[in-house]
Protein backbone atom coordinates (compact mmCIF):
# COMPACT_ATOMS: atom_id res chain seq x y z
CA UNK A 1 -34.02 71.98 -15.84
CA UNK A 2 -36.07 68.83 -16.66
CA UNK A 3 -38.88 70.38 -19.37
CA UNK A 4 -38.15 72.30 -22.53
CA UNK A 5 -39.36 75.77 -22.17
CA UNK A 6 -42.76 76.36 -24.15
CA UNK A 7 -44.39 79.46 -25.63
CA UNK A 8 -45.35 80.97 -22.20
CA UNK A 9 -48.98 81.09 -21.55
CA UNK A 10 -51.01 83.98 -18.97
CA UNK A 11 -52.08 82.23 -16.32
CA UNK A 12 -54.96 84.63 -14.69
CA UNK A 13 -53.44 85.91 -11.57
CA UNK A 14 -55.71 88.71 -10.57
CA UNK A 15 -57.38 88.54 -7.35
CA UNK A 16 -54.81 86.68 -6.21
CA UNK A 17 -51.89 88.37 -3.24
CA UNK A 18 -48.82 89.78 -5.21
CA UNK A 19 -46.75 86.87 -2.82
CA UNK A 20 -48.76 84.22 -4.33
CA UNK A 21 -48.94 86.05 -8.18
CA UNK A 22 -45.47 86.71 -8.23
CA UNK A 23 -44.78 82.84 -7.74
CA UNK A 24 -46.90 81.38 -9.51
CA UNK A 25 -45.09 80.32 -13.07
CA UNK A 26 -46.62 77.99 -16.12
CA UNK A 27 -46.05 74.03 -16.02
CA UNK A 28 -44.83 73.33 -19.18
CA UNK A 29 -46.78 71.78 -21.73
CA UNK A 30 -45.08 68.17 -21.78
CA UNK A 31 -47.20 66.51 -24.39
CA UNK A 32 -46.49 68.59 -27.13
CA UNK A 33 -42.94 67.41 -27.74
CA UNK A 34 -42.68 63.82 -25.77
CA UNK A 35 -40.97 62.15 -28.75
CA UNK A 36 -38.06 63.69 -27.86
CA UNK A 37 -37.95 62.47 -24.11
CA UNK A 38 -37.13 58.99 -23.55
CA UNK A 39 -39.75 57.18 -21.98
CA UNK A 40 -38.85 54.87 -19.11
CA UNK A 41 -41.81 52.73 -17.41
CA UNK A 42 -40.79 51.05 -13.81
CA UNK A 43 -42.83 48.68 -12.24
CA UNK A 44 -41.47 47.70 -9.08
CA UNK A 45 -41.60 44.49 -6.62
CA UNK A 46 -44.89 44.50 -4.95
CA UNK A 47 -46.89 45.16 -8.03
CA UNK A 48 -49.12 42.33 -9.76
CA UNK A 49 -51.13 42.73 -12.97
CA UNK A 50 -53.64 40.62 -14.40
CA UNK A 51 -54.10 41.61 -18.49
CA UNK A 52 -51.93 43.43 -21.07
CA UNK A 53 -49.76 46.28 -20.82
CA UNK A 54 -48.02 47.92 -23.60
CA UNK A 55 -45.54 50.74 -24.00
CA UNK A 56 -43.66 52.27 -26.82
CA UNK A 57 -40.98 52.84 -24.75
CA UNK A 58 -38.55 51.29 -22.47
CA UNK A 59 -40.01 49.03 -19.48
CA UNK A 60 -37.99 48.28 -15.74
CA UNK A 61 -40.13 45.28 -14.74
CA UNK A 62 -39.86 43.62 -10.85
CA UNK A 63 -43.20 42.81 -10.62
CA UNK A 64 -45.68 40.03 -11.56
CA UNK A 65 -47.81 40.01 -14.61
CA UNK A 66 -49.90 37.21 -15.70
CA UNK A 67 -50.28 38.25 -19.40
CA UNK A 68 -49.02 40.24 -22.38
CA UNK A 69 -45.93 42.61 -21.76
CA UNK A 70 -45.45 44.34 -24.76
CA UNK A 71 -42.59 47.35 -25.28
CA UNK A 72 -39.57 48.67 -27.34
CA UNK A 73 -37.03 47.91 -24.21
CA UNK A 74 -37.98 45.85 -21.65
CA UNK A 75 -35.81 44.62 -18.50
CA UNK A 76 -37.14 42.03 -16.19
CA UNK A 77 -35.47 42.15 -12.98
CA UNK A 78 -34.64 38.83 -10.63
CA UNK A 79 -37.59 39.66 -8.53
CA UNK A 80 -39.42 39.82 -12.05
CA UNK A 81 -42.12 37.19 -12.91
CA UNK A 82 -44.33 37.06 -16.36
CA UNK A 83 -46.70 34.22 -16.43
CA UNK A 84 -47.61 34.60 -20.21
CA UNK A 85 -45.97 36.64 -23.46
CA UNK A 86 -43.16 39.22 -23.19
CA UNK A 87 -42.72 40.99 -26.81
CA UNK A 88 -39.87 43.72 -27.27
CA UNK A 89 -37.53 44.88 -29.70
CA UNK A 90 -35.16 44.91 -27.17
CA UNK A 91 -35.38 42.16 -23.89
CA UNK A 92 -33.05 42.21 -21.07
CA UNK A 93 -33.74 39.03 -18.81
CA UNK A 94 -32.69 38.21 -15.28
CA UNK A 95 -35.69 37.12 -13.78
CA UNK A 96 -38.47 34.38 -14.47
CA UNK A 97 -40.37 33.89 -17.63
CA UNK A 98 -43.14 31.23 -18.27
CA UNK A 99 -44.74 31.27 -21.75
CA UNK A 100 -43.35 32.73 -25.14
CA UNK A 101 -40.26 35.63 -25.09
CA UNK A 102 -40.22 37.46 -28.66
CA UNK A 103 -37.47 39.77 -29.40
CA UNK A 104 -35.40 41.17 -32.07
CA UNK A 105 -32.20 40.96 -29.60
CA UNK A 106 -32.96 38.68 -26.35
CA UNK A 107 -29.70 38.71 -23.62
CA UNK A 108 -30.61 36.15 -21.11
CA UNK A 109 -28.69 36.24 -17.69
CA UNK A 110 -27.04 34.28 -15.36
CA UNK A 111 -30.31 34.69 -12.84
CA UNK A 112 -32.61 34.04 -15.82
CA UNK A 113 -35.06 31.53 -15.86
CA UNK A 114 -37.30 30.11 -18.71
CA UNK A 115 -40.10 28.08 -19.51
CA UNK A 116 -41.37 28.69 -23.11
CA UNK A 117 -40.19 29.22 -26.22
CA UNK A 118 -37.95 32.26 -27.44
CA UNK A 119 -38.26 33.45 -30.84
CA UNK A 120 -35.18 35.97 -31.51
CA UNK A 121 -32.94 37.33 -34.33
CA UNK A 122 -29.86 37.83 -31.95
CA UNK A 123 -29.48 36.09 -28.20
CA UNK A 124 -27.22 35.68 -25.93
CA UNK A 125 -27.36 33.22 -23.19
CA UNK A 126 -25.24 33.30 -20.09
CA UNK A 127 -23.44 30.33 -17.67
CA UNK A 128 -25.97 29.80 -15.24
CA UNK A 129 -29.39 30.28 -16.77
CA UNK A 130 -31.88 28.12 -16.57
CA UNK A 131 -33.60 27.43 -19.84
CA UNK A 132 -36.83 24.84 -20.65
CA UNK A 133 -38.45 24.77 -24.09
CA UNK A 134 -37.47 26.00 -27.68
CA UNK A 135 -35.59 28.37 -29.12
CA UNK A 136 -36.23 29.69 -32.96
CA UNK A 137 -34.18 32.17 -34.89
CA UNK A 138 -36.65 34.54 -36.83
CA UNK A 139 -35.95 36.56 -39.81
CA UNK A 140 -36.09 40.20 -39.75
């Protein structure tokens, strides 16, 4: 239901009681094919980090990170915190920010709060936001 059927392997069964053999079935061989799966990182409320994460996919952040947050898609949550750089192609923002915010496309919401500077090629700002420091249009 959830993995793409592979070339079935043997898995050694003999020894074994024909209840268990008979149910025992091959676990799919997920990192042949992951480009195909979309990837979606969650990092939920009671988590901190300390350092730099990156992901080439998509990121759920609630947590606190006092560092780099680097990914394709990320969405910080309004129990989300990052004390340093958030980079993405792709930046959904409703919870706190302090330091730089990079993005291609940067939507900033109504919970949002910054302190930093925003570098962006498209952004959208909502009423209520709470916004301290600079914000530069890049070219892409």
């Amino acid at each position: 239901m959830f993995f793409r059927r592979s070339k079935s392997k043997k898995i050694p069964t003999s020894g074994l009681p024909i209840e268990v053999a008979s149910s025992i079935t091959e676990i799919p061989n997920a990192t042949k094919d992951s480009s195909t799966v979309p990837q979606v990182s969650t990092i939920s409320q009671g988590l901190k980090v300390t350092g730099s994460m990156s992901s080439k996919g998509k990121v759920q952040f609630n947590g606190i990170i006092k560092g780099t947050l680097e990914a394709k898609s990320l969405y910080v949550g309004e129990e989300g915190f990052i004390d340093g750089k958030a980079i993405a192609d792709e930046a959904v923002i409703l919870g706190r920010v302090k330091g730089s915010l990079k993005g291609k496309k940067v939507r900033l919401a109504s919970t949002s709060r910054i302190e930093g500077d925003t570098f962006h090629e498209v952004i959208a700002i909502e009423d209520g936001a709470i916004y301290e420091g600079s914000i530069k249009r890049i070219k892409s």
